[in-house]
C-alpha atoms as a PDB file:
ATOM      1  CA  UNK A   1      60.072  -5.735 -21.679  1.00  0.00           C
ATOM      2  CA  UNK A   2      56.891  -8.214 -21.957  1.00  0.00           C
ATOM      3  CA  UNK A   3      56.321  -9.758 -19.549  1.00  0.00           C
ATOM      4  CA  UNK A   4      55.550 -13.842 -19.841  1.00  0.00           C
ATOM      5  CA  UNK A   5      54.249 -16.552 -18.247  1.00  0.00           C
ATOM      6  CA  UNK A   6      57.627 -18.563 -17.320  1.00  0.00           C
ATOM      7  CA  UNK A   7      58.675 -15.121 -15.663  1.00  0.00           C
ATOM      8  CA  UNK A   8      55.521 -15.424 -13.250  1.00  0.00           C
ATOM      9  CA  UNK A   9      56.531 -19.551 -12.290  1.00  0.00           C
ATOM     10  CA  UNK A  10      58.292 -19.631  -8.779  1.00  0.00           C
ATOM     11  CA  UNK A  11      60.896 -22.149  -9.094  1.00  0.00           C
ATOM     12  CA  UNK A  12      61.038 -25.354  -7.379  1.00  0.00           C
ATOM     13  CA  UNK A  13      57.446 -24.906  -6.264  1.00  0.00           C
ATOM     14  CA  UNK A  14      53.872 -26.060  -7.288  1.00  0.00           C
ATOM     15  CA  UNK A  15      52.232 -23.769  -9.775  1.00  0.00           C
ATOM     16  CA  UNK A  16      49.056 -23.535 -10.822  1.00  0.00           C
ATOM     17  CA  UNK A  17      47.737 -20.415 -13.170  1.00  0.00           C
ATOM     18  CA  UNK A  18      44.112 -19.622 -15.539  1.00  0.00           C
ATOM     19  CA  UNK A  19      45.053 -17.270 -18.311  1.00  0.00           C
ATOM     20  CA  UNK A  20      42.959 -16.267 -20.868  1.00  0.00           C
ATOM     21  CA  UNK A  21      42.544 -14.088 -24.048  1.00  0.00           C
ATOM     22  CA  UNK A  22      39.548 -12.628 -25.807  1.00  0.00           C
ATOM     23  CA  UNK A  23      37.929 -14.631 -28.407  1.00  0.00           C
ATOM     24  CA  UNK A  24      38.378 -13.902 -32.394  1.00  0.00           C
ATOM     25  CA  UNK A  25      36.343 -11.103 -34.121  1.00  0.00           C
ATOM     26  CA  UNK A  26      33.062 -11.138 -33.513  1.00  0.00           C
ATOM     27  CA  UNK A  27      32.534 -12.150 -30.188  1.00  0.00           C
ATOM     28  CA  UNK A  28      35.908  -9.895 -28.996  1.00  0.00           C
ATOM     29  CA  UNK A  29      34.086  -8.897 -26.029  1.00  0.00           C
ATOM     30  CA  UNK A  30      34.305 -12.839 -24.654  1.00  0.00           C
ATOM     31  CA  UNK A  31      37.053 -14.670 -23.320  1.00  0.00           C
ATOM     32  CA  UNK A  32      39.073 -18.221 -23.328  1.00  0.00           C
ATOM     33  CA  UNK A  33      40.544 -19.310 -20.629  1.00  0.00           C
ATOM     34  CA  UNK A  34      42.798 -22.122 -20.064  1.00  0.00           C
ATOM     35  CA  UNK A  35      45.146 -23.607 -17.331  1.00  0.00           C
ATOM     36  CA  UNK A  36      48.611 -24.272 -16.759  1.00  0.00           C
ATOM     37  CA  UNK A  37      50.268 -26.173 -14.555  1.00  0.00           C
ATOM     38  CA  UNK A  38      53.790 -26.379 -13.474  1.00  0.00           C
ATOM     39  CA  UNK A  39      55.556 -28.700 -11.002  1.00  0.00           C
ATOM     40  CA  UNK A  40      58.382 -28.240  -8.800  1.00  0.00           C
ATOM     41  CA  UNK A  41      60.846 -30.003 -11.569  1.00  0.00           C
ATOM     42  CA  UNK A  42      59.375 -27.596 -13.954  1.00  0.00           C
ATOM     43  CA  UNK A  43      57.266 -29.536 -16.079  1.00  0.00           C
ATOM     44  CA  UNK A  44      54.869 -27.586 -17.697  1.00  0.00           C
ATOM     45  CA  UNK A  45      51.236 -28.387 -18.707  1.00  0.00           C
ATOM     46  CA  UNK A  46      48.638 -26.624 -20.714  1.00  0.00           C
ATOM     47  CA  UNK A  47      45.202 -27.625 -20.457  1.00  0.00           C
ATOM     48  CA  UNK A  48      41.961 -26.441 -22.643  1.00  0.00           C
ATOM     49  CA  UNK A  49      39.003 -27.015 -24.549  1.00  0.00           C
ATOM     50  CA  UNK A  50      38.205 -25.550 -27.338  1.00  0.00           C
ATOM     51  CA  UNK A  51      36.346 -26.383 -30.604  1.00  0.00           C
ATOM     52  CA  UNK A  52      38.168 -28.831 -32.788  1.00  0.00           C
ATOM     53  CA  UNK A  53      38.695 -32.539 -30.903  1.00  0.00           C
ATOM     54  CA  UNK A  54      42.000 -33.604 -30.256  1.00  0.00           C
ATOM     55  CA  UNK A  55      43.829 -35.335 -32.779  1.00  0.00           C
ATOM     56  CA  UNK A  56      46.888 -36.839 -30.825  1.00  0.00           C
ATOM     57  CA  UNK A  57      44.452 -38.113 -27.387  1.00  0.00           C
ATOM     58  CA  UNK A  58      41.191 -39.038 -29.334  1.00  0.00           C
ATOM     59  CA  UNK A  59      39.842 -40.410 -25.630  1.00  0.00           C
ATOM     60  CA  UNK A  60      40.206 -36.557 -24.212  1.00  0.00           C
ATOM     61  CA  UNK A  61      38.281 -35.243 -27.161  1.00  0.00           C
ATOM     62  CA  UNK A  62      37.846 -31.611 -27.049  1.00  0.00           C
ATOM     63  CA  UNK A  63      39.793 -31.038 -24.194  1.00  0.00           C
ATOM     64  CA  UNK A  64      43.841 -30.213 -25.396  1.00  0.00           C
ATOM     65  CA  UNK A  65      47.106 -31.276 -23.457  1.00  0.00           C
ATOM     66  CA  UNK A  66      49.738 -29.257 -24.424  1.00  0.00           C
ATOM     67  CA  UNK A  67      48.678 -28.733 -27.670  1.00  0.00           C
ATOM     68  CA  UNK A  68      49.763 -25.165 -27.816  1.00  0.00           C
ATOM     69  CA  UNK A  69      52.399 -23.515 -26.237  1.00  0.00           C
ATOM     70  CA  UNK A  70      51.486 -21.953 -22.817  1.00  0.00           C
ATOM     71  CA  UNK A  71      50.371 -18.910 -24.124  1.00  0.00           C
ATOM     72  CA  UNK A  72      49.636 -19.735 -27.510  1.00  0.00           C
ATOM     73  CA  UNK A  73      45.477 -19.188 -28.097  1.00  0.00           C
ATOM     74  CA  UNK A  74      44.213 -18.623 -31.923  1.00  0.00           C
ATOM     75  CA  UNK A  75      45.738 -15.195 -31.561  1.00  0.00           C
ATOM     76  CA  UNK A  76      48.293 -15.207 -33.920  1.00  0.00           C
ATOM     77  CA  UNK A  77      47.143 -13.409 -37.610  1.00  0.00           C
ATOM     78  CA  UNK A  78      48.089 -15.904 -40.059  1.00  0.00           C
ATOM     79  CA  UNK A  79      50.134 -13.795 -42.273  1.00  0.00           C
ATOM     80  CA  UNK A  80      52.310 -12.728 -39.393  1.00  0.00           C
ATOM     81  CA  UNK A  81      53.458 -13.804 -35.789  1.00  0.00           C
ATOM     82  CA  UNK A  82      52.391 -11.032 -33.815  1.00  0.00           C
ATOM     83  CA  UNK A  83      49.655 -11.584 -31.626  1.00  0.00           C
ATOM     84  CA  UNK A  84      46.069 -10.501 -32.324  1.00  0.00           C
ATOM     85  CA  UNK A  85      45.278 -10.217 -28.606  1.00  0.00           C
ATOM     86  CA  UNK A  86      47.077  -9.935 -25.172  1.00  0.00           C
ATOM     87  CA  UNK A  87      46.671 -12.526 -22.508  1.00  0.00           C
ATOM     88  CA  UNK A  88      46.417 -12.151 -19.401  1.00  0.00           C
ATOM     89  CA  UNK A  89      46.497 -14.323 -15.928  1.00  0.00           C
ATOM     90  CA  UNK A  90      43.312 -14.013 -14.353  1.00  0.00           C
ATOM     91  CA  UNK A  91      44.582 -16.342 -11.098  1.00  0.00           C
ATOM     92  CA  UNK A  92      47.685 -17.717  -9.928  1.00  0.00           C
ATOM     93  CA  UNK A  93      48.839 -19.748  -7.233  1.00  0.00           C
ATOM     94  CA  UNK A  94      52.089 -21.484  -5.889  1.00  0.00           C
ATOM     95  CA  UNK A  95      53.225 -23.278  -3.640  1.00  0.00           C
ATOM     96  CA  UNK A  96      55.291 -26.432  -1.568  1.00  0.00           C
ATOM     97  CA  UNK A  97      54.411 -29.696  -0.890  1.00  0.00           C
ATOM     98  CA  UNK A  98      50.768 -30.064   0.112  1.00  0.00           C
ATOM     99  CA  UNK A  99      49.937 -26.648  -0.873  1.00  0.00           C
ATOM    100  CA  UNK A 100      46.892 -25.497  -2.236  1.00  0.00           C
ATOM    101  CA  UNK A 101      48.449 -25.160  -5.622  1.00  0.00           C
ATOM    102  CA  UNK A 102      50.226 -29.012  -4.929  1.00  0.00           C
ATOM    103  CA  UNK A 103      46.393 -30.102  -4.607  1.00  0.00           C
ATOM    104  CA  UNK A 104      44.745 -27.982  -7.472  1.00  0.00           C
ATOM    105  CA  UNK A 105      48.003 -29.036 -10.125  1.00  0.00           C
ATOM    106  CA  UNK A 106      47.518 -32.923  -8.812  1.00  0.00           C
ATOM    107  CA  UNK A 107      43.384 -32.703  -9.206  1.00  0.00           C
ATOM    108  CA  UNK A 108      44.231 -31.464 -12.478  1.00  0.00           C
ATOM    109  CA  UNK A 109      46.615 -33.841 -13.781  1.00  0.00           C
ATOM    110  CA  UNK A 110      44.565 -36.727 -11.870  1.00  0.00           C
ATOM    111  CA  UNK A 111      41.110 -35.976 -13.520  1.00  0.00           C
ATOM    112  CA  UNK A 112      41.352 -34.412 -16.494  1.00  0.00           C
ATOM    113  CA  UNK A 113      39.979 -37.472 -18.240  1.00  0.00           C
ATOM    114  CA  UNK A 114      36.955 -37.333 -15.794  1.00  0.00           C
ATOM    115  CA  UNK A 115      35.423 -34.659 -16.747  1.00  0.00           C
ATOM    116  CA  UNK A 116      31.927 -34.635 -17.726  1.00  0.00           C
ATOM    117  CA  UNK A 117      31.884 -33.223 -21.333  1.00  0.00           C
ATOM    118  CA  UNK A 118      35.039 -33.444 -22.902  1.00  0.00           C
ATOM    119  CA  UNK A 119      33.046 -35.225 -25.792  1.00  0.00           C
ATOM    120  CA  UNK A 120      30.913 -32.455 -26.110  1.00  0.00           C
ATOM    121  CA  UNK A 121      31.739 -28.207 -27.634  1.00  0.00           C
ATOM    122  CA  UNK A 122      29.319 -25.861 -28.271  1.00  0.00           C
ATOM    123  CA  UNK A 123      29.681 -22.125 -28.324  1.00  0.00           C
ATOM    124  CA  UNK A 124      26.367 -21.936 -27.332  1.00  0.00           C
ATOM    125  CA  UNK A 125      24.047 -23.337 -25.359  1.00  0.00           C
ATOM    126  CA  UNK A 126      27.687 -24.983 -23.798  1.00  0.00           C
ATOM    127  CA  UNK A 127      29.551 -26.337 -22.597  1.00  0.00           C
ATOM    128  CA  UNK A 128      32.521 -24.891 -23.888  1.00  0.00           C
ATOM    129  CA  UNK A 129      35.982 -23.920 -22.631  1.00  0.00           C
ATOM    130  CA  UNK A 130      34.623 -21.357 -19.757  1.00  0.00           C
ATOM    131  CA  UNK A 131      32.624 -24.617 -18.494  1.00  0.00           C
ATOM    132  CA  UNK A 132      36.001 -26.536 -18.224  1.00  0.00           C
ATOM    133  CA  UNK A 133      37.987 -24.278 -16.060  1.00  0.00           C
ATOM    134  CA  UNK A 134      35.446 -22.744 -13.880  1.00  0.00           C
ATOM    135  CA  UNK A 135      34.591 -26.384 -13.037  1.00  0.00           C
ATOM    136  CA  UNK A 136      38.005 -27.073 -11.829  1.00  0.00           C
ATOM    137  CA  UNK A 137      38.116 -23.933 -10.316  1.00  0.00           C
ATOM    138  CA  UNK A 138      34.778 -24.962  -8.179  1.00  0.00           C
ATOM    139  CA  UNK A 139      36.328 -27.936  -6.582  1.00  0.00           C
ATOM    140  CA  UNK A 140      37.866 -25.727  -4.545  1.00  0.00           C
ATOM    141  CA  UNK A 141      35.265 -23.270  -3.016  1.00  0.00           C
ATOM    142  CA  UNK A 142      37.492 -22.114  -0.521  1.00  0.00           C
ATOM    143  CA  UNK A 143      39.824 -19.627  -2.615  1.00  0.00           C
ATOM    144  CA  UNK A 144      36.672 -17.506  -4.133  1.00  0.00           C
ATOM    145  CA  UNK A 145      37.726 -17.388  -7.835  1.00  0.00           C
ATOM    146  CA  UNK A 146      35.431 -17.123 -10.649  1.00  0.00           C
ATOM    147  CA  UNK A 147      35.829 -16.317 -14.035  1.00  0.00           C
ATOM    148  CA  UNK A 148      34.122 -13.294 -14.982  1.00  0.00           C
ATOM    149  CA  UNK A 149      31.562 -12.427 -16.271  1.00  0.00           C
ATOM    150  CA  UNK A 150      32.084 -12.047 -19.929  1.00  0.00           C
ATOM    151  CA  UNK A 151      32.949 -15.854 -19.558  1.00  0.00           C
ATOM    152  CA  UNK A 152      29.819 -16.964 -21.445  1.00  0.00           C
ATOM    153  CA  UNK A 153      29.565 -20.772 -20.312  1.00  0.00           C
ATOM    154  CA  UNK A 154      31.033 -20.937 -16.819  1.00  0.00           C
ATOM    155  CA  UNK A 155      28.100 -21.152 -15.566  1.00  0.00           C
ATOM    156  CA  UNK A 156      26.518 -24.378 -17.237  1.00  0.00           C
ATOM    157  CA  UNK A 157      25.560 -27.230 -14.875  1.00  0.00           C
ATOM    158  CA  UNK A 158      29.088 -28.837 -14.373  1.00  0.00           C
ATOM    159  CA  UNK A 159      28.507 -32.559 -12.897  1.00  0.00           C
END
C-alpha cells in the first residue's frame, strides 16, 4: 500500500513537513519543493511558489496557499490521473506546544506574506520555489536541513 502524507501526520500534534517532486521533462533531474503544515486540530496547509501568480490571493503573488492538494505538484499527465512522478518528504518534524515544529508551523503561517519575492519567479537566475523553502528552512539554523543539491535556486540571496 502507498504510502501518503496524512499517514506520516502525528495526531493532535504540531506538524511541519518539505516534500518535493522532480520537475517536468526537461529539467527531470531538478526538484520542487513545497511545505505543509498541520496543526494539532488538523488543519492542513500547503504552501509554494511556483510559476503562475495566484489568482484567488493576488497580494501573495507567486507564492500558493492551498492551491493544490498536499501532494498534488504538476505531476499528473493530463490524459490520465496517475502521477508522472513520486514525491517524497525530504524533512519532517512534529511536535507539542512550543515545539520546534509549533515555532516553524507558526513562523510559517505568521510570515508568509513577508517574504521578500513573492512578486517575483524566475526559473533562472531565481528566485524560484527552492528560494522559498530553503529560506524558511534557514530561520532556523539549528536543525541543519538543506535542500539538496539538485535544488537549483536555494541558494539565491534570501533577505
Amino acid at each position: 500500500m502507498k504510502k501518503d502524507i496524512y499517514q506520516e501526520i502525528d495526531a493532535n500534534m504540531w506538524n511541519f513537513f518539505v516534500c518535493y517532486s522532480p520537475v517536468a521533462f526537461p529539467l527531470s533531474f531538478a526538484i520542487h519543493p513545497w511545505i505543509i503544515t498541520v496543526t494539532p486540530d488538523n488543519t492542513i496547509h500547503k504552501y509554494q511558489v511556483h510559476s503562475t501568480q495566484d489568482t484567488k490571493n493576488i497580494d501573495l503573488w507567486f507564492i500558493h496557499v492551498d492551491g493544490q492538494a498536499p501532494l498534488e505538484w504538476d505531476s499528473i499527465f493530463w490524459w490520465t490521473s496517475h502521477p508522472r512522478y513520486v514525491w517524497k518528504i525530504l524533512y519532517k518534524i512534529s511536535g507539542k506546544e512550543h515545539s520546534q515544529a509549533h515555532k516553524m508551523v507558526e513562523f510559517v503561517h505568521n510570515t508568509i506574506s513577508a517574504y521578500p519575492h513573492k512578486n517575483r519567479y524566475r526559473y533562472f537566475p531565481w528566485p524560484n520555489s527552492n528560494t522559498f523553502v530553503q529560506r524558511f528552512l534557514n530561520k532556523f539554523p539549528e536543525l541543519h536541513v538543506q535542500l539538496p543539491w539538485n535544488a537549483f535556486g536555494k541558494n539565491y540571496k534570501m533577505d
